[in-house]
PDB file of N, CA and C in Angstrom:
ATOM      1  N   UNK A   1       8.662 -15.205   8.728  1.00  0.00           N
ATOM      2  CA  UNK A   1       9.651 -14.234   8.309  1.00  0.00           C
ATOM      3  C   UNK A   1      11.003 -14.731   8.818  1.00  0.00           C
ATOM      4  N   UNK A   2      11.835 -14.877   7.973  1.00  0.00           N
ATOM      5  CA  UNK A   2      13.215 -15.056   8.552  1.00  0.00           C
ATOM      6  C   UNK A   2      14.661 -14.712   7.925  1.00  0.00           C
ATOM      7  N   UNK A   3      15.544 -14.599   8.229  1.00  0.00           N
ATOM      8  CA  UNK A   3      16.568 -13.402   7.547  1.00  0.00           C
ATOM      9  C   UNK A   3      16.824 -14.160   6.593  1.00  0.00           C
ATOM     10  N   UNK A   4      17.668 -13.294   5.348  1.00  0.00           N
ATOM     11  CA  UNK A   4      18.061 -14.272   3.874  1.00  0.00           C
ATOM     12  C   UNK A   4      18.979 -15.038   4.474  1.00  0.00           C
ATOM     13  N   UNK A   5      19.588 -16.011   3.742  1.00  0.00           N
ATOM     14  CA  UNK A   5      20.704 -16.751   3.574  1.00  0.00           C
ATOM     15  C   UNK A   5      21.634 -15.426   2.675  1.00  0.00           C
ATOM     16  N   UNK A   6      23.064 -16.318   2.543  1.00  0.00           N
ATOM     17  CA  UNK A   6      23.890 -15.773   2.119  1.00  0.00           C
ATOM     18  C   UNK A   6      24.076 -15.367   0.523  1.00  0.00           C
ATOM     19  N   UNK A   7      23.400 -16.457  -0.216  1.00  0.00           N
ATOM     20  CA  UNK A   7      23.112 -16.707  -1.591  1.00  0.00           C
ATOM     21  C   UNK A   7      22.171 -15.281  -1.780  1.00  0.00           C
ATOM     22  N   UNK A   8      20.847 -15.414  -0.951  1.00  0.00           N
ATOM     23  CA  UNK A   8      20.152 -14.083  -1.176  1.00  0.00           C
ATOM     24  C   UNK A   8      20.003 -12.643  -0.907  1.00  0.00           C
ATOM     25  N   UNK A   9      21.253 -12.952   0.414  1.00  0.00           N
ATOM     26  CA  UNK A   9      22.071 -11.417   0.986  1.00  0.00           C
ATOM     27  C   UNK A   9      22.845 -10.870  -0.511  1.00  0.00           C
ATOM     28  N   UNK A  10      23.331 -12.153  -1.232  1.00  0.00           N
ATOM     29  CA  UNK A  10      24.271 -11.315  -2.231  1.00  0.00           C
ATOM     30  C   UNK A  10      23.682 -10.727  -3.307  1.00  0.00           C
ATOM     31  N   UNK A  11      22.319 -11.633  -3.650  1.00  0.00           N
ATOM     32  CA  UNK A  11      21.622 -11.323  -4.799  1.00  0.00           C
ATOM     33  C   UNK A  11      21.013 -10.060  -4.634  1.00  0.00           C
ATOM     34  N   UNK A  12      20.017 -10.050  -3.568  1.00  0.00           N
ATOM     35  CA  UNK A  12      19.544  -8.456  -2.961  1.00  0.00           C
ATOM     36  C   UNK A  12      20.203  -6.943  -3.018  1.00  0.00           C
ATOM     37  N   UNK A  13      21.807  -7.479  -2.319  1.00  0.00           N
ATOM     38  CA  UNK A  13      22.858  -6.523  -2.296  1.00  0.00           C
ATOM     39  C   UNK A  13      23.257  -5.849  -3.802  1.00  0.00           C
ATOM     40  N   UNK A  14      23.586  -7.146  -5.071  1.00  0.00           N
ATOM     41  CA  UNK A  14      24.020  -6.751  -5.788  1.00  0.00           C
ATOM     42  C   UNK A  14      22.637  -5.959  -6.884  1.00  0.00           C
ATOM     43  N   UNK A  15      21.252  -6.446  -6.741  1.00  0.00           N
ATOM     44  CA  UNK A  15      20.431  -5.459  -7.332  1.00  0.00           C
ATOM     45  C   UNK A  15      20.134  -4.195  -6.748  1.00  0.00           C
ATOM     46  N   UNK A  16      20.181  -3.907  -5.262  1.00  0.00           N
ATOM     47  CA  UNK A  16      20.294  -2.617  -4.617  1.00  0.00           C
ATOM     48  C   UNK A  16      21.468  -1.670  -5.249  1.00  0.00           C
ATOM     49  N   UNK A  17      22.610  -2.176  -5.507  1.00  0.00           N
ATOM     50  CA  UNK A  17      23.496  -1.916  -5.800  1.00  0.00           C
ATOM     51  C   UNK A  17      23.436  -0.691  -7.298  1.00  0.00           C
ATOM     52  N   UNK A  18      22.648  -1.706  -7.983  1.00  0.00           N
ATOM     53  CA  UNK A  18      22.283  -1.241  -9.561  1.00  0.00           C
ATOM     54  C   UNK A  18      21.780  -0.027  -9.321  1.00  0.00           C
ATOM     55  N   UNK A  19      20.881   0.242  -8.419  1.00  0.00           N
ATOM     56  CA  UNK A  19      20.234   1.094  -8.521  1.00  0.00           C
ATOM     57  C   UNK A  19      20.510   2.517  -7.545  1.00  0.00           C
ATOM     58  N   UNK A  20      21.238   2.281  -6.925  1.00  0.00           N
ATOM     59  CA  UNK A  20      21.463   3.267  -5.603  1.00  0.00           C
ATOM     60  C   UNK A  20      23.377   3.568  -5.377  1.00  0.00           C
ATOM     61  N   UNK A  21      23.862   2.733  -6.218  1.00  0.00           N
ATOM     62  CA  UNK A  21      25.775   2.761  -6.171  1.00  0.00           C
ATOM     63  C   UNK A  21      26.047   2.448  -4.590  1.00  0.00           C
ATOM     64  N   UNK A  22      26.785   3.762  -4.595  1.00  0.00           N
ATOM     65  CA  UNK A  22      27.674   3.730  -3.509  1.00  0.00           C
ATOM     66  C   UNK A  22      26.499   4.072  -2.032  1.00  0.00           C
ATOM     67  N   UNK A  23      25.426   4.481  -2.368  1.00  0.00           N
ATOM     68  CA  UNK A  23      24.651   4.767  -1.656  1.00  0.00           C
ATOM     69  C   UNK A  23      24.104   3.701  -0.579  1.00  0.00           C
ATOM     70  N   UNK A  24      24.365   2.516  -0.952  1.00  0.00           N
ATOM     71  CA  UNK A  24      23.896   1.538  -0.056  1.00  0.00           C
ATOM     72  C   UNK A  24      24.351   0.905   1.142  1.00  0.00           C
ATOM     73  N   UNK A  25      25.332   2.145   0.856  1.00  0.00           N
ATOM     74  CA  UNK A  25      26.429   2.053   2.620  1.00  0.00           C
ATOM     75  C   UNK A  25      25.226   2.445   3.551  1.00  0.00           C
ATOM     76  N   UNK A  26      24.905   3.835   2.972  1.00  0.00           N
ATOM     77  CA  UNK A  26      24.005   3.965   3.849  1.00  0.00           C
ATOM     78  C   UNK A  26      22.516   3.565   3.800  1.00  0.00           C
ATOM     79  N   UNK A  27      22.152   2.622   3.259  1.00  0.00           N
ATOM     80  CA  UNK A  27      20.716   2.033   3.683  1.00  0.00           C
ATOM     81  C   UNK A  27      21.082   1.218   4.732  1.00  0.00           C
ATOM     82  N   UNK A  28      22.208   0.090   4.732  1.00  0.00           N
ATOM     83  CA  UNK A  28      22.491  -1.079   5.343  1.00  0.00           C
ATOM     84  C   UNK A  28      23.419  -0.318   6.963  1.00  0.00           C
ATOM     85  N   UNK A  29      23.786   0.642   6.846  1.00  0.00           N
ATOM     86  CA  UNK A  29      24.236   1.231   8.288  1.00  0.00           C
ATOM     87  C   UNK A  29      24.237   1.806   8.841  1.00  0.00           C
ATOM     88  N   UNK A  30      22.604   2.152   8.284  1.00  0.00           N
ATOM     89  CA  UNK A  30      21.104   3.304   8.681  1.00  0.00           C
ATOM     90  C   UNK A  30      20.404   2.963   9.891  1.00  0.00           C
ATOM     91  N   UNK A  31      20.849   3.748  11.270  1.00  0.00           N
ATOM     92  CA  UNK A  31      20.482   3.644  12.300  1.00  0.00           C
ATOM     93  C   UNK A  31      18.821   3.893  12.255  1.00  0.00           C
ATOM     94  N   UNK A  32      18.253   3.014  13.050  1.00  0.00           N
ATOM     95  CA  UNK A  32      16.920   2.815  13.568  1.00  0.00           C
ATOM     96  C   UNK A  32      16.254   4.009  14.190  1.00  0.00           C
ATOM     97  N   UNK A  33      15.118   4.546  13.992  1.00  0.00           N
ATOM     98  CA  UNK A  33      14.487   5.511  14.775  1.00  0.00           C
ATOM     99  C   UNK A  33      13.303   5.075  16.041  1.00  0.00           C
ATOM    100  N   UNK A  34      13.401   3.478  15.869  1.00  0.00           N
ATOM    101  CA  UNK A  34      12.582   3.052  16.885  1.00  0.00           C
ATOM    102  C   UNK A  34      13.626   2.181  17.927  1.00  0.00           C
ATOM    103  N   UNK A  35      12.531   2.062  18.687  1.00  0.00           N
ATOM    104  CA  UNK A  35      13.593   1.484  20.097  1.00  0.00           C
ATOM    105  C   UNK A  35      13.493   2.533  21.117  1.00  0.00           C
ATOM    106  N   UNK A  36      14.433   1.977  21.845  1.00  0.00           N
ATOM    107  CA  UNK A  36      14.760   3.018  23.482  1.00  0.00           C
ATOM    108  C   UNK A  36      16.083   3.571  22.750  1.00  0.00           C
ATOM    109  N   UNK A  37      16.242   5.044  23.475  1.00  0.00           N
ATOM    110  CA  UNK A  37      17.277   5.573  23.046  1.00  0.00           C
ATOM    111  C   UNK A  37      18.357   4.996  22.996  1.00  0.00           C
ATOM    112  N   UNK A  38      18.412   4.207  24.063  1.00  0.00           N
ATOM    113  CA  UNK A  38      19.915   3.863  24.521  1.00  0.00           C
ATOM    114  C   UNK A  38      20.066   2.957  23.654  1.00  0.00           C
ATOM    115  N   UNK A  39      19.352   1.845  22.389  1.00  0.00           N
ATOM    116  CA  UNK A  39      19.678   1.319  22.038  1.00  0.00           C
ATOM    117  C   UNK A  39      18.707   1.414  20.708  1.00  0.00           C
ATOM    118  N   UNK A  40      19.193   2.088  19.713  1.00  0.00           N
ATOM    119  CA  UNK A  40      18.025   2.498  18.498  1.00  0.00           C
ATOM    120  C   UNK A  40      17.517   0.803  17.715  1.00  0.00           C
ATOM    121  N   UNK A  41      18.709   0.337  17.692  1.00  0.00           N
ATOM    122  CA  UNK A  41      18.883  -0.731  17.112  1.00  0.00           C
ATOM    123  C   UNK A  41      19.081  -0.452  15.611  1.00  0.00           C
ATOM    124  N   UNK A  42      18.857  -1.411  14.176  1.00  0.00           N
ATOM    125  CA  UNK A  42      19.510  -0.887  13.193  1.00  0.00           C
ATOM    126  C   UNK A  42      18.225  -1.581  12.126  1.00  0.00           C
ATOM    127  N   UNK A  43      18.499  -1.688  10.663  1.00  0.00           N
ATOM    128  CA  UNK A  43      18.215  -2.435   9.870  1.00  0.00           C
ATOM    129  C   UNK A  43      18.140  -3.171   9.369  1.00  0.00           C
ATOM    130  N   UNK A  44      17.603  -4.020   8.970  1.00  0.00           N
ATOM    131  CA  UNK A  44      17.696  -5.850   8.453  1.00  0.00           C
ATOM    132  C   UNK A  44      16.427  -6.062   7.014  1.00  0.00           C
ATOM    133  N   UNK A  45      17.243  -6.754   6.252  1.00  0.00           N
ATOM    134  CA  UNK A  45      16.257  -7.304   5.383  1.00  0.00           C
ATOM    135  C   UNK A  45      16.041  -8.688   6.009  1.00  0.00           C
ATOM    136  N   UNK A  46      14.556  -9.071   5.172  1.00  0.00           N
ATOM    137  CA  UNK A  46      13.695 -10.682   6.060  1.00  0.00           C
ATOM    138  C   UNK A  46      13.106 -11.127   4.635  1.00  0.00           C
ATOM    139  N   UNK A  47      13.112 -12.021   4.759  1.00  0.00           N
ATOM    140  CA  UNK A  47      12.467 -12.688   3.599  1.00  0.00           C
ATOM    141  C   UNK A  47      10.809 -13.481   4.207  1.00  0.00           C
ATOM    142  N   UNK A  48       9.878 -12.747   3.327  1.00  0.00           N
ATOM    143  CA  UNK A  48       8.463 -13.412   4.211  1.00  0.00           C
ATOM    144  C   UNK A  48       7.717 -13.520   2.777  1.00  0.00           C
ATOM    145  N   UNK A  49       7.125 -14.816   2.815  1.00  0.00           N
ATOM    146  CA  UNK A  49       6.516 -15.292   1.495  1.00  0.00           C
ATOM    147  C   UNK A  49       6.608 -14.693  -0.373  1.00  0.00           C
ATOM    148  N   UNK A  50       8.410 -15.188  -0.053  1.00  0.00           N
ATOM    149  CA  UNK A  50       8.829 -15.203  -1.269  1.00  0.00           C
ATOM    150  C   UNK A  50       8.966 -13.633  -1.733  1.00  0.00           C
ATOM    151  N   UNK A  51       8.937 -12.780  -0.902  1.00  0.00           N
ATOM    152  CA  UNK A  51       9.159 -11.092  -0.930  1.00  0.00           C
ATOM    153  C   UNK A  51      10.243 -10.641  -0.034  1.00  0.00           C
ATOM    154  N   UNK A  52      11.185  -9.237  -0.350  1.00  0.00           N
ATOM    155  CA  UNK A  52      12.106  -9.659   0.873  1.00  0.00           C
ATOM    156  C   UNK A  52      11.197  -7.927   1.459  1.00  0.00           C
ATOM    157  N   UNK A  53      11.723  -7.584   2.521  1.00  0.00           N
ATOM    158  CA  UNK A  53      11.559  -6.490   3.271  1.00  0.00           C
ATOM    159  C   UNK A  53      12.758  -5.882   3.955  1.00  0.00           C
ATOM    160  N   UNK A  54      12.487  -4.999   3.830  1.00  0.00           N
ATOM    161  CA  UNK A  54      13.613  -3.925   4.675  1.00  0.00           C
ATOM    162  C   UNK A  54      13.108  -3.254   6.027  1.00  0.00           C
ATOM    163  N   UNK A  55      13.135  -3.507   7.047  1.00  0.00           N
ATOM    164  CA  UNK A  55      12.228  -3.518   8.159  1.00  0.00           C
ATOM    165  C   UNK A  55      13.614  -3.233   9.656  1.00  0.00           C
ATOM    166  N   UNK A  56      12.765  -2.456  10.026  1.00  0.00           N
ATOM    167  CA  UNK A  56      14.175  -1.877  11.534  1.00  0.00           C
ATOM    168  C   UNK A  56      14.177  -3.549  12.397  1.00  0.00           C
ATOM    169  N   UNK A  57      14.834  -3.714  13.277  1.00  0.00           N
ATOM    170  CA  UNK A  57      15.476  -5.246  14.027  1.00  0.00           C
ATOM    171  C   UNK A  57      14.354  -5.346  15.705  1.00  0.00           C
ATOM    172  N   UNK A  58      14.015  -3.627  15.567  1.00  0.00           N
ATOM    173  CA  UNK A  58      12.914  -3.582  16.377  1.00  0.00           C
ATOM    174  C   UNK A  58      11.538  -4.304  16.361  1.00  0.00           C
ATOM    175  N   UNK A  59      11.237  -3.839  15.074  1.00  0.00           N
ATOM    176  CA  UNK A  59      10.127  -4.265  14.601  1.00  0.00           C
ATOM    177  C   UNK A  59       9.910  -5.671  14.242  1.00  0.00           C
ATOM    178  N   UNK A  60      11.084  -6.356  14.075  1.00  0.00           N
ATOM    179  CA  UNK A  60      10.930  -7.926  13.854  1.00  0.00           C
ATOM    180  C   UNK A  60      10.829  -8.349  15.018  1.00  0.00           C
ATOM    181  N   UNK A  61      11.465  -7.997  16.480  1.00  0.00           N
ATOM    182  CA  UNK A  61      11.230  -8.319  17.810  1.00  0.00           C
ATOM    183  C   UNK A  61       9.917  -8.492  17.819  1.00  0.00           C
ATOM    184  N   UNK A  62       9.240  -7.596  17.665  1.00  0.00           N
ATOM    185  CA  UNK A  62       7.812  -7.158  17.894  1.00  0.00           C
ATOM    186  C   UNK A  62       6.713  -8.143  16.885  1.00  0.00           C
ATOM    187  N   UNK A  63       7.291  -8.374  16.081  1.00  0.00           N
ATOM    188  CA  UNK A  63       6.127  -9.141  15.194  1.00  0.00           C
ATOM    189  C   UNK A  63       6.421 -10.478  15.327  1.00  0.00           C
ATOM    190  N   UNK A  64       7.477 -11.183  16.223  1.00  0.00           N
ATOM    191  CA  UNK A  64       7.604 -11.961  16.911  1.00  0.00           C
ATOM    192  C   UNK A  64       6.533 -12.819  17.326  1.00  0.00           C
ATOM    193  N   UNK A  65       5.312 -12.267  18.061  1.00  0.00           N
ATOM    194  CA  UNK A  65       4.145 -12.634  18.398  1.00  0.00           C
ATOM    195  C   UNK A  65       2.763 -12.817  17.263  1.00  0.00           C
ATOM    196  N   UNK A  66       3.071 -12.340  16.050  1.00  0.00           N
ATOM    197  CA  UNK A  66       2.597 -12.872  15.166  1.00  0.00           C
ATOM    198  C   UNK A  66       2.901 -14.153  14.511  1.00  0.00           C
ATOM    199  N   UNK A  67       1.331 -14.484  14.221  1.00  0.00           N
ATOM    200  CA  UNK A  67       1.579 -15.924  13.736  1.00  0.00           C
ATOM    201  C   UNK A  67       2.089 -15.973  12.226  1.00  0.00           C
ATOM    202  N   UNK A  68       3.341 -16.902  11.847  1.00  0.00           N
ATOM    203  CA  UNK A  68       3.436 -16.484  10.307  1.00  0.00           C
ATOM    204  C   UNK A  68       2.353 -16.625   8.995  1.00  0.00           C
ATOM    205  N   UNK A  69       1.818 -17.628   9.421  1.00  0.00           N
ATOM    206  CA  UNK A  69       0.475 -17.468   8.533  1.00  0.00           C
ATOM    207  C   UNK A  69      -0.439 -16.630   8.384  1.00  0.00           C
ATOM    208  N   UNK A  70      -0.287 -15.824   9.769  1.00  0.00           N
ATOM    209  CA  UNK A  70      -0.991 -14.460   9.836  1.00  0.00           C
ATOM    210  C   UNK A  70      -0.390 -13.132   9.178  1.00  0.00           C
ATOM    211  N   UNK A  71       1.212 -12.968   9.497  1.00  0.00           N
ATOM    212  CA  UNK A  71       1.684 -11.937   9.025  1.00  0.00           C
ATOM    213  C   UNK A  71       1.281 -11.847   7.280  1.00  0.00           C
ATOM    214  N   UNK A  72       1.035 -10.370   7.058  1.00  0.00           N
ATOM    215  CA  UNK A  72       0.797 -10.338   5.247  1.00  0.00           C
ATOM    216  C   UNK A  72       2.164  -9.725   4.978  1.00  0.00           C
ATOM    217  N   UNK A  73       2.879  -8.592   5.594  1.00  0.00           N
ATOM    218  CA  UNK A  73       3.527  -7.506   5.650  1.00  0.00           C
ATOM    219  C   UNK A  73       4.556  -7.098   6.879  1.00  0.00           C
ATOM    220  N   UNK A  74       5.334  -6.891   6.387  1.00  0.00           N
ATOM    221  CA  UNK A  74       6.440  -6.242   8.142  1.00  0.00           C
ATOM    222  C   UNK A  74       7.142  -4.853   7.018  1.00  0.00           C
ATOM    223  N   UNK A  75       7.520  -3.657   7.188  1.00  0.00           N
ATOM    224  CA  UNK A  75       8.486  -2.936   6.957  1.00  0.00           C
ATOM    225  C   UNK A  75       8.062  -2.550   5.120  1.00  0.00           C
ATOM    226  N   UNK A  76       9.354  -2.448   4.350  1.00  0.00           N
ATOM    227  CA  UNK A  76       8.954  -2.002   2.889  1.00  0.00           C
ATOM    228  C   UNK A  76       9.792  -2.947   2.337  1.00  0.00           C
ATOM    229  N   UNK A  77       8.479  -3.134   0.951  1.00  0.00           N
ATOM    230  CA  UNK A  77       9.104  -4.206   0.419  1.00  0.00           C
ATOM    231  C   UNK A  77       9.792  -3.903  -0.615  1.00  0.00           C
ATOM    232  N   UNK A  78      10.788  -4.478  -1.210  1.00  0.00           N
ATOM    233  CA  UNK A  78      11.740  -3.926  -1.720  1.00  0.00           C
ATOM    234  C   UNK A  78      11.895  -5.071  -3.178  1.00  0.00           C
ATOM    235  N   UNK A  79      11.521  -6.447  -3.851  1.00  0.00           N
ATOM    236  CA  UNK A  79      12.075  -6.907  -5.219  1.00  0.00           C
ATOM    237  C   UNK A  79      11.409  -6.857  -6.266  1.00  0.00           C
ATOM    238  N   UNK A  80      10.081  -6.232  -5.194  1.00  0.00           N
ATOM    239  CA  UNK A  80       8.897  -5.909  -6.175  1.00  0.00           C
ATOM    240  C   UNK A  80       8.933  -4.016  -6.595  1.00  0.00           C
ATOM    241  N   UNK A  81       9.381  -4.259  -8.121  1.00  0.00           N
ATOM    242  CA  UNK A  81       9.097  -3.051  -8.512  1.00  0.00           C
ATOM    243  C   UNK A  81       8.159  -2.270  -8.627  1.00  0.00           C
ATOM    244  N   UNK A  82       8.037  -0.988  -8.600  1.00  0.00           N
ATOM    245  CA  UNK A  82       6.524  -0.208  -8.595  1.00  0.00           C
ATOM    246  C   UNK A  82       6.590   0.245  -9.656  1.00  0.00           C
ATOM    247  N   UNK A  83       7.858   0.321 -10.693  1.00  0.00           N
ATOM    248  CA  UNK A  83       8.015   0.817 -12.389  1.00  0.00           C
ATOM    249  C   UNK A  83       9.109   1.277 -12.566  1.00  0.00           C
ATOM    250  N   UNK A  84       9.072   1.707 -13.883  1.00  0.00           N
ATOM    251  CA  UNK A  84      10.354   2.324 -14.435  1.00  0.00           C
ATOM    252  C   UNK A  84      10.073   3.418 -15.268  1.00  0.00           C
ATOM    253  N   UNK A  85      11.383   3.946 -15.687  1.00  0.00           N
ATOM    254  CA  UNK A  85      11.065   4.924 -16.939  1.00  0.00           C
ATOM    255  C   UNK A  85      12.554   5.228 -17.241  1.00  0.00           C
ATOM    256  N   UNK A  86      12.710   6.181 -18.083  1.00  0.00           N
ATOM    257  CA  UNK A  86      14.414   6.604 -18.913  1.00  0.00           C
ATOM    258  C   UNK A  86      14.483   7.805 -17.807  1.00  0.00           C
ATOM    259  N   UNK A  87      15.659   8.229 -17.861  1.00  0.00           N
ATOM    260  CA  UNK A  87      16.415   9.310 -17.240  1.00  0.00           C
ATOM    261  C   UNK A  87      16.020  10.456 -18.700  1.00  0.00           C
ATOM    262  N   UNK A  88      15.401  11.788 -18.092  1.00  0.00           N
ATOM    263  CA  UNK A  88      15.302  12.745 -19.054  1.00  0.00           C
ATOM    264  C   UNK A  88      16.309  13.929 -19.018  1.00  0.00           C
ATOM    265  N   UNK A  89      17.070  13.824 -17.647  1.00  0.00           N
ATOM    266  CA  UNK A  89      17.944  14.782 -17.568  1.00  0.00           C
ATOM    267  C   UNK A  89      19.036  14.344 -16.977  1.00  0.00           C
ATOM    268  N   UNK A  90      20.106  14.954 -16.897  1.00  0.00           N
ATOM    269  CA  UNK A  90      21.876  14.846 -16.123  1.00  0.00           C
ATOM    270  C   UNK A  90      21.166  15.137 -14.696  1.00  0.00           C
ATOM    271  N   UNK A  91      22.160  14.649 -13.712  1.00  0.00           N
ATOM    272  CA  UNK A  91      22.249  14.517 -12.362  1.00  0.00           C
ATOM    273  C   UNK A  91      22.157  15.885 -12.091  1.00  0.00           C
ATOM    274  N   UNK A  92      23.673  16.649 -13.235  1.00  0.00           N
ATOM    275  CA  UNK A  92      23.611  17.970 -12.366  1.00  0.00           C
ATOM    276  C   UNK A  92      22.490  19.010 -13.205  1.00  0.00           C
ATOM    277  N   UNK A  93      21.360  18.600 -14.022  1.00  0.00           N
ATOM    278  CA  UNK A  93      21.004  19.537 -14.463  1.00  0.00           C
ATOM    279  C   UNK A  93      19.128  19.053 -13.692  1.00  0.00           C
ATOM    280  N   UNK A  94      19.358  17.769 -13.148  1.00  0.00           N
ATOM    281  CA  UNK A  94      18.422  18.034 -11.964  1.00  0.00           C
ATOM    282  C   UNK A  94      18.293  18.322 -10.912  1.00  0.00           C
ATOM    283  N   UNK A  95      19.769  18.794 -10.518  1.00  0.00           N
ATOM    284  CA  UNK A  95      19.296  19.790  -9.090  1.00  0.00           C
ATOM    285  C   UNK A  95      19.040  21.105  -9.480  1.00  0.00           C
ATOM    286  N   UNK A  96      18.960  21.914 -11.002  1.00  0.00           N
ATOM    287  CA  UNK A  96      19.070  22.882 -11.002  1.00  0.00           C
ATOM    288  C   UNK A  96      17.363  23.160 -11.090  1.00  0.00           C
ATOM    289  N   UNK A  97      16.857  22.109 -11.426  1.00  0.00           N
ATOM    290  CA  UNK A  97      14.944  22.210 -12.333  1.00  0.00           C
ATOM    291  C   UNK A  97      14.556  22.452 -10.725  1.00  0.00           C
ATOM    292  N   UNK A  98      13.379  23.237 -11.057  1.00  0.00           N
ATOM    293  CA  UNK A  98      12.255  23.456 -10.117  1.00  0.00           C
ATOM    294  C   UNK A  98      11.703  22.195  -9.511  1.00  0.00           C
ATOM    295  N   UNK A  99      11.003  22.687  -8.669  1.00  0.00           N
ATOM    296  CA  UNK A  99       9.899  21.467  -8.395  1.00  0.00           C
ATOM    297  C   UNK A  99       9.598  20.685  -9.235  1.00  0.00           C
ATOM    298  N   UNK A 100       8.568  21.316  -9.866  1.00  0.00           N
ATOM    299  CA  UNK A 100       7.609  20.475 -10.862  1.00  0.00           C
ATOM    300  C   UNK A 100       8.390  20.363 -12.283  1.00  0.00           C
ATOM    301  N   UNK A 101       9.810  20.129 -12.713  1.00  0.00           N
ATOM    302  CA  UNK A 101      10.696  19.877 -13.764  1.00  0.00           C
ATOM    303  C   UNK A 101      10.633  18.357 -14.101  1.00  0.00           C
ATOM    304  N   UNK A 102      10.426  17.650 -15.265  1.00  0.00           N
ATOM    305  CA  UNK A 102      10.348  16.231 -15.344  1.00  0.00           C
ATOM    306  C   UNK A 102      11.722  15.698 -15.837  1.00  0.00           C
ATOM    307  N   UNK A 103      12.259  14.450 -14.794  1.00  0.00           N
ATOM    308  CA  UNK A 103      13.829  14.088 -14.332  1.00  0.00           C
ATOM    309  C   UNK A 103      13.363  12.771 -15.376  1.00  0.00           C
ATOM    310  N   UNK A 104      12.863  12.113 -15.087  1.00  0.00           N
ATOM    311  CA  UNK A 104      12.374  10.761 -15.755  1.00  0.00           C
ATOM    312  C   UNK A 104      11.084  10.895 -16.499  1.00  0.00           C
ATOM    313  N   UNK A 105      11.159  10.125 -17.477  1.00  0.00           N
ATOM    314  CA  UNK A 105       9.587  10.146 -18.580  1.00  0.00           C
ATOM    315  C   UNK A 105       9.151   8.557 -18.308  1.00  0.00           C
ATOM    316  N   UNK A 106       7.816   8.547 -17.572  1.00  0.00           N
ATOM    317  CA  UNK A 106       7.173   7.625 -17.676  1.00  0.00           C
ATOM    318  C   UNK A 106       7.103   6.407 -18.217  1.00  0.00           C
ATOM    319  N   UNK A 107       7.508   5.266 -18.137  1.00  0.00           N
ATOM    320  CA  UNK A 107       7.312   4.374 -18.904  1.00  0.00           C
ATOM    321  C   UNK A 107       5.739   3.315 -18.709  1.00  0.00           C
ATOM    322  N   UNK A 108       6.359   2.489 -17.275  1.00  0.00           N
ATOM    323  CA  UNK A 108       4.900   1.830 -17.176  1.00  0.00           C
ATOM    324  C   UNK A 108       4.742   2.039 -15.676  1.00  0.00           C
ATOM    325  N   UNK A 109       4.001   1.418 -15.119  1.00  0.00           N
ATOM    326  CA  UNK A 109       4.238   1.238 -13.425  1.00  0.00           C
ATOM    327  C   UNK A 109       2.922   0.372 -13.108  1.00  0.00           C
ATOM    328  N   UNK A 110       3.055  -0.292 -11.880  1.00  0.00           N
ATOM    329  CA  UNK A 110       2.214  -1.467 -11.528  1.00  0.00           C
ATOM    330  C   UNK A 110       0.819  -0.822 -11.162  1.00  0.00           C
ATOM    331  N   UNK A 111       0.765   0.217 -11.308  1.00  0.00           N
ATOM    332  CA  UNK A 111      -0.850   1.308 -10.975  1.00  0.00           C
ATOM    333  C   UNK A 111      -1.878   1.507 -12.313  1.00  0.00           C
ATOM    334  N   UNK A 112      -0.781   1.289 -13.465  1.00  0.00           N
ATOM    335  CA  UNK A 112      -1.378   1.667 -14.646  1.00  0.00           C
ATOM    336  C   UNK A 112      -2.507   1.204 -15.278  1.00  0.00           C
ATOM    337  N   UNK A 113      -2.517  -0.308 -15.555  1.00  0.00           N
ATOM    338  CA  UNK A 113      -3.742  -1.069 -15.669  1.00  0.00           C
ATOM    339  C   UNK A 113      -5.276  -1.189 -15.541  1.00  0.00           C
ATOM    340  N   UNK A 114      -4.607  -0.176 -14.113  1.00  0.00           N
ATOM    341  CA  UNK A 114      -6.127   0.314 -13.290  1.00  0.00           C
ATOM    342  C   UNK A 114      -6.729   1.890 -14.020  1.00  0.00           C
ATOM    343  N   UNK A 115      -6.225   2.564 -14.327  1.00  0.00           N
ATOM    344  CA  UNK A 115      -5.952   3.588 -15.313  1.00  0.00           C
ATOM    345  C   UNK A 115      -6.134   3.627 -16.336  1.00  0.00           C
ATOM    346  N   UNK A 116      -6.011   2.629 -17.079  1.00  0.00           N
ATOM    347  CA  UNK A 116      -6.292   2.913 -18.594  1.00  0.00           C
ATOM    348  C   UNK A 116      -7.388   1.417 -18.506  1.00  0.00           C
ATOM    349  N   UNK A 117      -7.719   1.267 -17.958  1.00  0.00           N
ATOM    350  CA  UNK A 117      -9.268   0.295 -17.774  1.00  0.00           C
ATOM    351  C   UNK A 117     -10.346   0.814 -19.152  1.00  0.00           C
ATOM    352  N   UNK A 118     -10.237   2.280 -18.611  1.00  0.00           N
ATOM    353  CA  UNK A 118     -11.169   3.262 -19.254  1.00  0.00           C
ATOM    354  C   UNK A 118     -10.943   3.108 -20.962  1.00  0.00           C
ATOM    355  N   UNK A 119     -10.098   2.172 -21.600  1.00  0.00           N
ATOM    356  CA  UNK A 119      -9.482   3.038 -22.907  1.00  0.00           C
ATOM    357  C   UNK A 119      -8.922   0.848 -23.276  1.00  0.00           C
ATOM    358  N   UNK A 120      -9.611   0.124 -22.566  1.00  0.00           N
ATOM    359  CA  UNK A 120      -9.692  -1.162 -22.711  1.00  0.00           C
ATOM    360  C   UNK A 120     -10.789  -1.702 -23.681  1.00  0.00           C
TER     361      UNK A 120
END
């Protein structure tokens, strides 16, 4: 595991970007909940077999002692999509829907395959 280069800090940044706007101030200067108080520590993306991760600066200390051929996983991975779908409603007319109101309509997602096995 070891941090991006600069080429892939930008590439990362600018697809986070797409998807989250202005919001990614705060992923990237999103204080840590692990650590000693006195020092929470913060967030870091790592790049570990061709996947990147978003993982606290704690936790990379710590997996330190793992062997890299051993590590599978550190933190959440983030270039691998889990799916997509269309926007079914306005921003402001989804804070107004209930709970169970549908914001997005389904398109595909990486679970599906396993799901429609049945209908193969």
């Amino acid at each position: 595991m070891r941090p991006l280069d600069e080429k892939e800090t930008t590439t990362v940044f600018e697809k986070l970007f797409k998807f989250t706007g202005n919001n990614l101030k705060h992923i990237v200067e999103r204080p840590s909940s692990e650590g000693p108080e006195q020092d929470p520590g913060r967030y870091c993306f790592r790049l570990q077999k061709n996947r990147v991760f978003y993982v606290s600066e704690s936790l990379v200390k710590r997996a330190t002692n793992i062997n890299r051929e051993k590590l599978i996983s550190l933190g959440t991975c983030i270039d691998l999509p889990l799916g997509f779908g269309i926007a079914a409603k306005s921003t402001q007319d989804c804070r107004k829907l209930d709970p169970n109101g549908i914001v997005v309509l389904h398109q595909a997602d990486i679970g599906e395959y396993l799901r429609m096995e049945d209908d193969l």
